[in-house]
Protein backbone atom coordinates (compact mmCIF):
# COMPACT_ATOMS: atom_id res chain seq x y z
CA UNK A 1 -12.23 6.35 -7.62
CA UNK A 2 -8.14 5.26 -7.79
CA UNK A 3 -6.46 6.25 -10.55
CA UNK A 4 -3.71 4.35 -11.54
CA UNK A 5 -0.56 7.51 -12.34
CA UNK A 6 2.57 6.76 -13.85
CA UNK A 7 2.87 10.09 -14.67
CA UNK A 8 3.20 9.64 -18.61
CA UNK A 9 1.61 11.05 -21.26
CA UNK A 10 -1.69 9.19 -20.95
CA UNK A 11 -1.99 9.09 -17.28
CA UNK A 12 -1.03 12.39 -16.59
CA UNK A 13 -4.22 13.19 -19.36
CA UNK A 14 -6.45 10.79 -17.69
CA UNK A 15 -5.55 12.84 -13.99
CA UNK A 16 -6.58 15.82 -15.18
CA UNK A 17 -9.65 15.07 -16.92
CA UNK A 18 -10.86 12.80 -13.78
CA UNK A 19 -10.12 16.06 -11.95
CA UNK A 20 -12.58 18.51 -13.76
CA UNK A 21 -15.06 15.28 -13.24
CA UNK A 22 -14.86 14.64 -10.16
CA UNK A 23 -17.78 17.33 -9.05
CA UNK A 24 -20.07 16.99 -11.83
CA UNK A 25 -20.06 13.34 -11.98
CA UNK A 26 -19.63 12.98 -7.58
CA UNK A 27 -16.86 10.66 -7.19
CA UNK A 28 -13.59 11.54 -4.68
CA UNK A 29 -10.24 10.81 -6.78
CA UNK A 30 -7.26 9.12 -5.54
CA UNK A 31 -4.56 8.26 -7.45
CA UNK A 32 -1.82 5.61 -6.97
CA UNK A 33 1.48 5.38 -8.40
CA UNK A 34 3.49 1.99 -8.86
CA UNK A 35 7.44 2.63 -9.06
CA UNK A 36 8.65 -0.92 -10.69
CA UNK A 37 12.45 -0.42 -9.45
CA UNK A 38 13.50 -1.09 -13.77
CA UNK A 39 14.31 2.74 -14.71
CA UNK A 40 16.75 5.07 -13.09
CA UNK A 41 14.09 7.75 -13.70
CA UNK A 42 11.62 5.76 -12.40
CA UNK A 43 12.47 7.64 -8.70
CA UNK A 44 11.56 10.63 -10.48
CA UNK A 45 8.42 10.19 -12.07
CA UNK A 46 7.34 9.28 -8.75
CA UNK A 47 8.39 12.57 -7.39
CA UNK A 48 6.47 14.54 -10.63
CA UNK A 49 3.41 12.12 -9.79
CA UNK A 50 3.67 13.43 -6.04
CA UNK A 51 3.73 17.41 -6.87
CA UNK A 52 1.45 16.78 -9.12
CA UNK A 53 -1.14 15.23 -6.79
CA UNK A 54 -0.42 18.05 -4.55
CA UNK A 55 -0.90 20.66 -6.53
CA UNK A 56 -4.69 19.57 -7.34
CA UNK A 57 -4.94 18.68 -3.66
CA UNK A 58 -5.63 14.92 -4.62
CA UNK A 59 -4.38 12.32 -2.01
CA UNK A 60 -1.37 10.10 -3.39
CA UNK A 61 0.01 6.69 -2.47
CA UNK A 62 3.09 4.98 -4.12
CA UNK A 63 4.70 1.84 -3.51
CA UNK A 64 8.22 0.41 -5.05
CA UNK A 65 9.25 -3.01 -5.47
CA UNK A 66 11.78 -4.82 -7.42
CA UNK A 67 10.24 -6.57 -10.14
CA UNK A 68 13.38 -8.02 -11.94
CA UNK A 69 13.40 -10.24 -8.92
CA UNK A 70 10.23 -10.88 -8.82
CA UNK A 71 10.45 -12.14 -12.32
CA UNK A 72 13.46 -14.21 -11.95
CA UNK A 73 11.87 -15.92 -8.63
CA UNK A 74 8.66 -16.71 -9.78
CA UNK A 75 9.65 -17.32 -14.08
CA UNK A 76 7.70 -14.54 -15.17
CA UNK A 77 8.57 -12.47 -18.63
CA UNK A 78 8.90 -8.89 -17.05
CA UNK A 79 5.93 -7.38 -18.66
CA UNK A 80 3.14 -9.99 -16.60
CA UNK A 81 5.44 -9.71 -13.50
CA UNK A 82 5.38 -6.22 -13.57
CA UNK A 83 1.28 -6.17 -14.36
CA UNK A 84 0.94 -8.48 -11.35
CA UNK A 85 2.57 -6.40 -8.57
CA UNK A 86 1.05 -3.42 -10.23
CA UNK A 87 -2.64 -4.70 -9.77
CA UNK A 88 -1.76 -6.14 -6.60
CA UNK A 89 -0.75 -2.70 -4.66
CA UNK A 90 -3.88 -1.07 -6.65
CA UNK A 91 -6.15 -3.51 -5.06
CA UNK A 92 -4.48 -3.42 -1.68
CA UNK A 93 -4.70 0.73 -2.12
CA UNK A 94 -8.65 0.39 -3.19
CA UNK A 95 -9.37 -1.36 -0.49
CA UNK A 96 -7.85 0.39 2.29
CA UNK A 97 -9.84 3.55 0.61
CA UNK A 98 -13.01 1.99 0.06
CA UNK A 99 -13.22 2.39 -3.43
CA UNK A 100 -15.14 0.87 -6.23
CA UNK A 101 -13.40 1.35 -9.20
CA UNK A 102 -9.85 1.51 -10.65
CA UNK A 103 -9.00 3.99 -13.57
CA UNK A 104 -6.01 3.66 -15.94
CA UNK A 105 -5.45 5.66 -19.12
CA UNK A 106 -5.67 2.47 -22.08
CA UNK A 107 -6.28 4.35 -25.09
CA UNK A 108 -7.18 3.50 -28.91
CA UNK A 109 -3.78 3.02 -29.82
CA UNK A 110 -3.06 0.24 -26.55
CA UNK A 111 -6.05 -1.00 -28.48
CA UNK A 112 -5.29 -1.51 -31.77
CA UNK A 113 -1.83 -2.78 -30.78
CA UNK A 114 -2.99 -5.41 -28.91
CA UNK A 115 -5.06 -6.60 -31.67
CA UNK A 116 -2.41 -6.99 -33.35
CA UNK A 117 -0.29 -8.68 -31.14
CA UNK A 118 -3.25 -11.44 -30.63
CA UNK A 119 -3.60 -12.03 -34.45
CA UNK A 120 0.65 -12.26 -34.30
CA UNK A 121 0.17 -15.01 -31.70
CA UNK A 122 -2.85 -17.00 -33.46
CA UNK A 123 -5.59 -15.70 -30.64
CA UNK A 124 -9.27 -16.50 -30.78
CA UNK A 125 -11.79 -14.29 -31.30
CA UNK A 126 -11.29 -12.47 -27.57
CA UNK A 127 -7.54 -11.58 -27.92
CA UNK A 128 -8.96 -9.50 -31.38
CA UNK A 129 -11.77 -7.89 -29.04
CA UNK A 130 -9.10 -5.51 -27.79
CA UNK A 131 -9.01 -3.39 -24.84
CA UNK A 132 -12.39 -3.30 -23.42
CA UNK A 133 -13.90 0.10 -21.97
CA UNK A 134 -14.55 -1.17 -18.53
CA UNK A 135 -13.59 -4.70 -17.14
CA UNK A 136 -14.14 -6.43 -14.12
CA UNK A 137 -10.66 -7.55 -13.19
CA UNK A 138 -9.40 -10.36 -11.16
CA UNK A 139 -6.16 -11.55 -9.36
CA UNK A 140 -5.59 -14.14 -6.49
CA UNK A 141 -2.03 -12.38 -4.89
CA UNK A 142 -1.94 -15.39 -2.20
CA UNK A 143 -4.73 -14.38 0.14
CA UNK A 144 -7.98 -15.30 -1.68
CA UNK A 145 -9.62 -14.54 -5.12
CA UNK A 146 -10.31 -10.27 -5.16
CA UNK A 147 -11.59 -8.60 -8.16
CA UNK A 148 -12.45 -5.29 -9.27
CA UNK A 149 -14.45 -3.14 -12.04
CA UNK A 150 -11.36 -1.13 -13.98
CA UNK A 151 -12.46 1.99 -16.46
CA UNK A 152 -10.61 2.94 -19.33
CA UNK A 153 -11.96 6.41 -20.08
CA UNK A 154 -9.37 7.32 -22.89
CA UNK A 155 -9.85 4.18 -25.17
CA UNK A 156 -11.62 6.23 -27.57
CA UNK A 157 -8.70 8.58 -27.60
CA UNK A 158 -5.63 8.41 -29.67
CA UNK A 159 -2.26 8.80 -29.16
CA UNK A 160 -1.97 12.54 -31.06
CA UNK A 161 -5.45 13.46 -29.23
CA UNK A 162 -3.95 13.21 -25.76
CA UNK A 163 -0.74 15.01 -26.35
CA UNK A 164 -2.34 17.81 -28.23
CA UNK A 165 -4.45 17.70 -24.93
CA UNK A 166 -1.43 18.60 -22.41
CA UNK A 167 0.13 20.55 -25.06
CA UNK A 168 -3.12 22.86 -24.78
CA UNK A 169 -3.05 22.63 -20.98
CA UNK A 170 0.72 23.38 -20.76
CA UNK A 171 0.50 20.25 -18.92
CA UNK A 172 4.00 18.70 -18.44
CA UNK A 173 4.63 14.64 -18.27
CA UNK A 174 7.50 12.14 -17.92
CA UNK A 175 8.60 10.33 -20.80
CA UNK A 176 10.13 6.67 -19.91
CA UNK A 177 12.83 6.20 -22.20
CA UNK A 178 12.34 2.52 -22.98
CA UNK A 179 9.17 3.79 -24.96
CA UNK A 180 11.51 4.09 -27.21
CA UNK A 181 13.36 0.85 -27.55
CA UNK A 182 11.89 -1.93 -29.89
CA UNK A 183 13.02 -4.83 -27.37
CA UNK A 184 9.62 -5.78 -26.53
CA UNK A 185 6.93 -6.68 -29.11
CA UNK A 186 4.74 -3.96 -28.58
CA UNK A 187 7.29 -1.60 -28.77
CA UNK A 188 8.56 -3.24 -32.13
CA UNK A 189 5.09 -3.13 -33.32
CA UNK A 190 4.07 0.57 -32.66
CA UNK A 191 7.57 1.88 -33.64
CA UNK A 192 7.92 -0.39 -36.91
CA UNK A 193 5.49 -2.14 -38.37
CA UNK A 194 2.32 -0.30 -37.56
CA UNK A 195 4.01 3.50 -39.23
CA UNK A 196 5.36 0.83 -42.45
CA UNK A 197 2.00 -0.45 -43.14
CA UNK A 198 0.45 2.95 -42.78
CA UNK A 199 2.83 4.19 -45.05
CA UNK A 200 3.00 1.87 -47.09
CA UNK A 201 -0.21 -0.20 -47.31
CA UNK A 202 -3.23 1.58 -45.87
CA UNK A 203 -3.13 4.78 -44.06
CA UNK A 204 -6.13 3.98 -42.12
CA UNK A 205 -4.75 0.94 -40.58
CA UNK A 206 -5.36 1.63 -36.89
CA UNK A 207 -8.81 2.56 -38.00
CA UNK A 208 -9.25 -0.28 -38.96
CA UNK A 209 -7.59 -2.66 -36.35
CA UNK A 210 -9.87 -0.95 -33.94
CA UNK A 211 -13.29 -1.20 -36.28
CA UNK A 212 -12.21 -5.34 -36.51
CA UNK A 213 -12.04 -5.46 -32.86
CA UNK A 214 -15.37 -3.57 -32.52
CA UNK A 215 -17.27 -6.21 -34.72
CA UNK A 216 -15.28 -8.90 -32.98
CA UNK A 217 -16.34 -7.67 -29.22
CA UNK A 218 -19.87 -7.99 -29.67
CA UNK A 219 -19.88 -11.51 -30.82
CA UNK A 220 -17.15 -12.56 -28.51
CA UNK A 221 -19.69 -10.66 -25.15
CA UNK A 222 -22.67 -13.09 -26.45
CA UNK A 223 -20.49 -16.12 -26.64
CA UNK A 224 -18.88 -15.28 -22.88
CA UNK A 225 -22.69 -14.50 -21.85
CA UNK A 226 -23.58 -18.13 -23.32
CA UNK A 227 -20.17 -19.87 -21.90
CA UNK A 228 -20.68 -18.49 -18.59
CA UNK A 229 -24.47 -19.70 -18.12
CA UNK A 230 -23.36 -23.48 -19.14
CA UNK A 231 -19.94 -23.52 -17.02
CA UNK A 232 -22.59 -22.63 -14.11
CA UNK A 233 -24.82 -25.95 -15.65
CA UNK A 234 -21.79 -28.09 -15.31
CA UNK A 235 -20.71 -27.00 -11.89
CA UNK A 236 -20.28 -29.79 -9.71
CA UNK A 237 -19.04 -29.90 -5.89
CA UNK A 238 -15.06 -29.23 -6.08
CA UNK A 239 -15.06 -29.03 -10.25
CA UNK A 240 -17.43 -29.57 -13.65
CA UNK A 241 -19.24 -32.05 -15.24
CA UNK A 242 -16.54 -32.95 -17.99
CA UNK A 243 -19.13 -35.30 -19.87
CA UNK A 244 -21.15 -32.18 -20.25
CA UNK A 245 -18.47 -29.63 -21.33
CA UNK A 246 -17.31 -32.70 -23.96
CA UNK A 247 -20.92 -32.24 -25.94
CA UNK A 248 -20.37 -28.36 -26.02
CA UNK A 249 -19.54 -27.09 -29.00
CA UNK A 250 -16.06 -25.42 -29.75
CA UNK A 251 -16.48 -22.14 -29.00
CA UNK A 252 -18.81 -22.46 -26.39
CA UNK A 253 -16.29 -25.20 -25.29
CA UNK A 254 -13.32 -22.89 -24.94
CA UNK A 255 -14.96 -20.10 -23.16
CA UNK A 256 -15.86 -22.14 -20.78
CA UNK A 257 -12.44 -23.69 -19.76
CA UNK A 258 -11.02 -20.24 -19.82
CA UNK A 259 -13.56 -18.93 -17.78
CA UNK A 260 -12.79 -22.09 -15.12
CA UNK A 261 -8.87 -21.25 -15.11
CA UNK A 262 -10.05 -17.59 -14.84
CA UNK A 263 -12.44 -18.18 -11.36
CA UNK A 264 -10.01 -21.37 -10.22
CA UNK A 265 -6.35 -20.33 -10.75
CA UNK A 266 -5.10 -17.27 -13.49
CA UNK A 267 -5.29 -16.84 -16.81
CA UNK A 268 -1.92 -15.12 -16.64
CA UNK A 269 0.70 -17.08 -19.61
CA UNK A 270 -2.69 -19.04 -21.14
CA UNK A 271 -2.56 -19.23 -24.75
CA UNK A 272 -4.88 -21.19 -27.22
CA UNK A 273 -2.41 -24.28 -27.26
CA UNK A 274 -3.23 -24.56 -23.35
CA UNK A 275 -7.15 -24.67 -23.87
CA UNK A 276 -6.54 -27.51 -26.29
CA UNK A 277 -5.04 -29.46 -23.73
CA UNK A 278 -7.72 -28.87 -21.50
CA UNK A 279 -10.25 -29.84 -24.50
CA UNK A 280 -7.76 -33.55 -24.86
CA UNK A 281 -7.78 -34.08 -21.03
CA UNK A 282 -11.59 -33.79 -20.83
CA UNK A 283 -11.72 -37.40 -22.85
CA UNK A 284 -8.80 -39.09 -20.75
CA UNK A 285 -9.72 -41.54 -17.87
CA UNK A 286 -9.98 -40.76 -14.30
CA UNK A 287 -6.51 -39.85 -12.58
CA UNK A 288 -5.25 -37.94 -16.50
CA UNK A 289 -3.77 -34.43 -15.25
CA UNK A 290 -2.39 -31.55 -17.82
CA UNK A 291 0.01 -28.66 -16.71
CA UNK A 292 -1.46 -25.09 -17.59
CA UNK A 293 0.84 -22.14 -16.71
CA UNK A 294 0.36 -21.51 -12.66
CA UNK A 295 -2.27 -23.97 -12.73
CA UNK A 296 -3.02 -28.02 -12.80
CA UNK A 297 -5.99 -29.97 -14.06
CA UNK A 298 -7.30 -33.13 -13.68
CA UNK A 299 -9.73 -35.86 -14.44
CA UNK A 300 -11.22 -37.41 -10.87
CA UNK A 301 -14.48 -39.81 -12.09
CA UNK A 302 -16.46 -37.54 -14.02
CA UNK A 303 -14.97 -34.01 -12.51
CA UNK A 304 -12.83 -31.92 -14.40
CA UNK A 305 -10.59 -30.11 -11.25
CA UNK A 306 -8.73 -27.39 -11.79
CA UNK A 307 -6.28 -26.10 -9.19
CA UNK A 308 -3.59 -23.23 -8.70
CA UNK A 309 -0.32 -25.07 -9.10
CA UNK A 310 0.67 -23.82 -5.96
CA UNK A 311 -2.23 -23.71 -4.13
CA UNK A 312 -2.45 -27.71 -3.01
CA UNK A 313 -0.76 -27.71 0.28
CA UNK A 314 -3.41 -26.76 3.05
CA UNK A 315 -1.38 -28.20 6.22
CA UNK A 316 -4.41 -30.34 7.68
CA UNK A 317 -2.84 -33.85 6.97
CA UNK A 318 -1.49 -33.67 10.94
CA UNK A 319 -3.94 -31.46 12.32
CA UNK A 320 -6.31 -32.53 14.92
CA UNK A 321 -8.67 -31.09 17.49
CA UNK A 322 -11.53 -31.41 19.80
CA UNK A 323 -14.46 -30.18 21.02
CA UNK A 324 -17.10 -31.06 23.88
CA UNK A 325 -20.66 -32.04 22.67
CA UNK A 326 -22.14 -29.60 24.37
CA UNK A 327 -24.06 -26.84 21.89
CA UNK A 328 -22.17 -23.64 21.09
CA UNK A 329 -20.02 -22.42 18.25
CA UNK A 330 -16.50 -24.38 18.00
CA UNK A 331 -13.38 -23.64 15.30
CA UNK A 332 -10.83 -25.93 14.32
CA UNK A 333 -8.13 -25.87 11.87
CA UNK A 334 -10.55 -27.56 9.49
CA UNK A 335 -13.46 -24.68 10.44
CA UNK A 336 -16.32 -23.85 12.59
CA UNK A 337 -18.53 -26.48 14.00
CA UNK A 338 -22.17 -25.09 15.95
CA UNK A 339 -23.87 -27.20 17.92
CA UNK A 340 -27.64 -27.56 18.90
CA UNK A 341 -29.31 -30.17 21.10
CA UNK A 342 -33.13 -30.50 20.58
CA UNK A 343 -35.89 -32.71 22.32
CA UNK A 344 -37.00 -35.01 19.48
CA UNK A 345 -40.38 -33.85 18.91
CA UNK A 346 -39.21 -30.42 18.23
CA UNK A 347 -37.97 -32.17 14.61
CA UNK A 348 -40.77 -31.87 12.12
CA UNK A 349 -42.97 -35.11 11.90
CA UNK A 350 -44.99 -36.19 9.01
CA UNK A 351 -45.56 -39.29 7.21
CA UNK A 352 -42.80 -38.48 4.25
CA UNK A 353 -39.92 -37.96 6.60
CA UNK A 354 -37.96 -41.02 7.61
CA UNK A 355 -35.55 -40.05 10.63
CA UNK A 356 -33.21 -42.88 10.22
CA UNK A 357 -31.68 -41.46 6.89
CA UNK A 358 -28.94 -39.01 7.36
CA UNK A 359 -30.84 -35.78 7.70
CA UNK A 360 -34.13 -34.58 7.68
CA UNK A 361 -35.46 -33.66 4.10
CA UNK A 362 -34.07 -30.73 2.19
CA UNK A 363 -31.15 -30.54 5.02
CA UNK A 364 -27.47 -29.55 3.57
CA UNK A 365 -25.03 -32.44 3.67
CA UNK A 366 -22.67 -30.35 6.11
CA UNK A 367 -25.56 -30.53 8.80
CA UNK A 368 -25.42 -33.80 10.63
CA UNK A 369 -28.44 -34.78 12.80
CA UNK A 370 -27.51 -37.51 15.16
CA UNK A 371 -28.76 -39.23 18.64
CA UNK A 372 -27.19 -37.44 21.25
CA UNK A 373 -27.36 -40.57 23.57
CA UNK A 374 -25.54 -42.74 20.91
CA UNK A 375 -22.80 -40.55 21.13
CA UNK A 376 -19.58 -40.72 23.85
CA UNK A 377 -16.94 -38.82 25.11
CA UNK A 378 -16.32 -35.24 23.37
CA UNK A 379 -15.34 -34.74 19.53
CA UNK A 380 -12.30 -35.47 17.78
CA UNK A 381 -11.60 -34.02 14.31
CA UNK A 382 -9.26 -34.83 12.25
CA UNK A 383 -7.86 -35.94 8.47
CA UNK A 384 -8.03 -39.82 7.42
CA UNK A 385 -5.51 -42.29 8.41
CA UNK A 386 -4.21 -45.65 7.55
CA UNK A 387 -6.83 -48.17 8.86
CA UNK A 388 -9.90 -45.84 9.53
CA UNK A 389 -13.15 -47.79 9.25
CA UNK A 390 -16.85 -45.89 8.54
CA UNK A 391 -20.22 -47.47 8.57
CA UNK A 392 -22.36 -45.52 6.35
CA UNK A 393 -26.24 -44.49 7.21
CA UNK A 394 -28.09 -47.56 6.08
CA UNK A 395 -24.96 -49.82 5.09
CA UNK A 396 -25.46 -53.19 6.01
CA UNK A 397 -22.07 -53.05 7.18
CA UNK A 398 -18.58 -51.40 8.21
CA UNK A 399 -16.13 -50.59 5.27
CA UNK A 400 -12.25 -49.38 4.65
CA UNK A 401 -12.45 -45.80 4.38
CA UNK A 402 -10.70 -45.67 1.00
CA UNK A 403 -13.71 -48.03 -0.03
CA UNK A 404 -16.37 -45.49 1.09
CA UNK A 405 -14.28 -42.63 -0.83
CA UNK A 406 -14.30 -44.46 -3.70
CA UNK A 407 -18.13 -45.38 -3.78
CA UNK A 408 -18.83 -41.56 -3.60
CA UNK A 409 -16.22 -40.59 -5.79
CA UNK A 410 -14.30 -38.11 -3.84
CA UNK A 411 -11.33 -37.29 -5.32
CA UNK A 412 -8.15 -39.20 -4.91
CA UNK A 413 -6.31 -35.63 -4.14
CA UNK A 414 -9.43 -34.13 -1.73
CA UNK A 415 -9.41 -37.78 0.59
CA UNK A 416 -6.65 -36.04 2.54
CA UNK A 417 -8.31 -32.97 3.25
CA UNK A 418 -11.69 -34.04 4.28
CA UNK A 419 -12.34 -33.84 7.61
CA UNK A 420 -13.75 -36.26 9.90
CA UNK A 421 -15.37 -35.98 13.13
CA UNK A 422 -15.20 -39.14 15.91
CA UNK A 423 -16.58 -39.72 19.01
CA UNK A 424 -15.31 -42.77 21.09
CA UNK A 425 -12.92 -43.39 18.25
CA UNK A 426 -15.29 -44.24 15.36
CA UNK A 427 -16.09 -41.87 12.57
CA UNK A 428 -19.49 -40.04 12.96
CA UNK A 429 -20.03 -37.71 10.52
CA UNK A 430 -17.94 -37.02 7.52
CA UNK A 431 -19.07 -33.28 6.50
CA UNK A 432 -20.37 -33.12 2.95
CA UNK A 433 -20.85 -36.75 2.63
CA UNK A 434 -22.90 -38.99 5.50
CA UNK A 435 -22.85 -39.59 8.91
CA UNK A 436 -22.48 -43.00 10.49
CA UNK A 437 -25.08 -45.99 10.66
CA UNK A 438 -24.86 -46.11 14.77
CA UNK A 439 -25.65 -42.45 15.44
CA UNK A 440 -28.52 -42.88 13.25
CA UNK A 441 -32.05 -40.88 14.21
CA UNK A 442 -34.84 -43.38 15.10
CA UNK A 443 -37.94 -43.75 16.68
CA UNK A 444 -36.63 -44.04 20.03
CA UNK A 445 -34.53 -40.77 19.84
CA UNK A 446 -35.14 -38.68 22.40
CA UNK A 447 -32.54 -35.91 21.96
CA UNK A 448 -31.54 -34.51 18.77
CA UNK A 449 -28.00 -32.98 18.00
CA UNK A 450 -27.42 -30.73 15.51
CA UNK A 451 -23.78 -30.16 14.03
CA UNK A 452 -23.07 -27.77 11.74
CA UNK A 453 -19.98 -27.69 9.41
CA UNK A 454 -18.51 -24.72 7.32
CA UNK A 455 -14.92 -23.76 6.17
């Protein structure tokens, strides 16, 4: 287990007790200290996490970065910059240890805070859910989707509970400074509003924040558990079925976007006013796109795609290589191709299957079974360009490329990427779509090739 050590008040708490658990409970502890280059203290908490890590003979990593610029280079408030690189160098830390689970020391007060915040802001039903005990996390930092199951083991604790804690363990901590300064809105909350209303309203106000959020989280967990099944029922190659996420209801509705911007791009900056222009978009026509923060959507035919905003460049619109048609395992730019020659009766023959369609039945559409002795010459792959021509398994004739596209509705954005494989300079097979009329299997077939496409 990594435990996430700032060496505060709460994770200081949250170190020790993972310490006297660590036997019982059979888990080796690691803890991991982020140093966000804002404080001039911040060089010594790092040092007090260190010692402190030593003394209970736990091993300690630490990283430092500058997250001001970070946040000026990328527009990000300081808070979700900072929470960015933070997970980040946890991840990177859990994986180079192997472990399963990240720790960090949320408690009931983090909680009830963030309640508040969300009903400040006008959130739905899952911003008033609060902090939840255990969460399976998940960031793309530029190198693929990774995610992670995160504990919080104090969010039953409060505030007063974890310092009379160290107080009885003569347990020193840091204290950052800016704790203490109501510039930020959760620091304005918890230093001025929340103590007024207990004051002067209701004493048991926290209480009660965290009760609300309590009732709130199990309705909002069936909801996600319903969302997430019909997202999966409208998943379509490359996006979702936007006529079926229009006949959802609302909050079934909503989930469901959020979950797609969740698995597709971030949900990092989304607020409620963003799902609603997801909701509009879904009834535009084909070609209607919508800005969401770090991310784009759009309508293509009946697809709703969602994309990382920065994530659309993929360098293949020049790219072009070869391979011999000769079986074995080939990669390209574009990915791996395997090859297999067979003698034609080795295919399966019965009455139902009809060998001059593109594939045998119950084949994938990224598995291309031509005539070896139809083909010419080695393989070319490559990206589409002006003038290309494709004659599609059982089309009566040739057509513009474009043409074919459009027929099958491929995306106006995905034509460029799609790559296509030649052999004496006509299109063959077009991964993930068809293969080409001439190279068709028939009767007279003697020799069977087998090409295999994955990314």
């Amino acid at each position: 287990m990594l435990a996430a050590l700032s060496g505060g008040a709460d994770s200081t708490a949250l170190f020790l007790v993972l310490c006297a658990l660590g036997d019982d409970l059979g888990f080796e502890l690691s803890a991991a200290h982020f140093n966000h280059g804002i404080r001039q203290a911040a060089d010594g908490d790092e040092s007090f996490c260190r010692e402190l890590c030593k003394k209970y003979g736990v091993p300690f990593f630490s990283e430092k970065q500058d997250v001001p610029a970070f946040a000026r280079e990328k527009g990000l408030s300081l808070e979700t910059a900072a929470r960015l690189l933070r997970y980040e160098f946890l991840f990177k830390v859990k994986e180079e240890l192997g472990a399963d689970t990240i720790a960090t020391a949320h408690h009931a007060d983090d909680s009830a805070e963030s309640v508040l915040m969300h009903v400040i802001r006008g959130s739905g039903l899952s911003g008033l859910a609060g902090i939840r005990e255990t969460a399976e996390l998940s960031f793309d930092f530029g190198n693929g989707r990774e995610s992670c199951r995160v504990i919080r083991p104090l969010i039953g604790c409060k505030k007063t509970d974890i310092i009379a804690f160290l107080e009885k363990n003569k347990q020193p901590y840091c204290t950052d400074e800016t704790n203490f300064s109501d510039y930020a809105v959760r620091n304005y909350l918890r230093l001025n509003i929340i103590p007024r209303i207990e004051e002067g309203v209701n004493p048991a106000f926290t209480d009660n924040l965290l009760r609300l959020s309590g009732i709130v989280r199990e309705d909002d967990e069936y909801l996600c558990s319903l969302a997430k099944e019909t997202l999966e029922d409208s998943r379509l190659s490359g996006g979702f079925d936007r006529e079926k996420l229009s006949l959802l209801p609302a909050p079934v509705l909503k989930r469901c976007l959020r979950l797609a911007l969740d698995e597709c791009s971030t949900l990092v900056d989304v607020e409620a006013v963003h799902i609603e222009k997801l909701i509009a978009l879904l009834k535009m026509q084909s070609g209607a796109e919508a800005d969401i923060p770090h991310s784009r959507a759009r309508i293509s035919f009946s697809k709703l795609i969602i994309e990382a905003a920065a994530g659309e460049e993929r360098g293949l619109s020049e790219a072009e290589a070869g391979f011999p048609c000769e079986e074995g395992e080939y990669f390209t730019p574009f990915g791996r191709f395997i090859i297999r020659i067979l003698p034609f009766s080795a295919m399966e023959k019965n009455g139902n299957v009809e060998y001059n369609d593109l594939k045998p039945r119950g084949a994938d559409a990224f598995v291309a079974f031509m005539d070896a002795e139809k083909l010419s010459g080695g393989f070319t792959v490559r990206t589409r360009r002006p003038g290309d021509r494709f004659h599609p398994v059982n089309s009566a004739w040739r057509m513009k490329l474009k043409d074919f596209f459009i027929s099958r509705r491929v995306d106006e954005k995905q034509r460029d990427r799609i790559p296509l494989v030649l052999s004496g300079g006509e299109i063959v097979f077009i991964p993930g779509l068809l293969i080409s009329d001439e190279v068709k299997l028939t009767q007279e077939t003697e020799k069977v090739m087998i090409i295999e496409f994955s990314e």
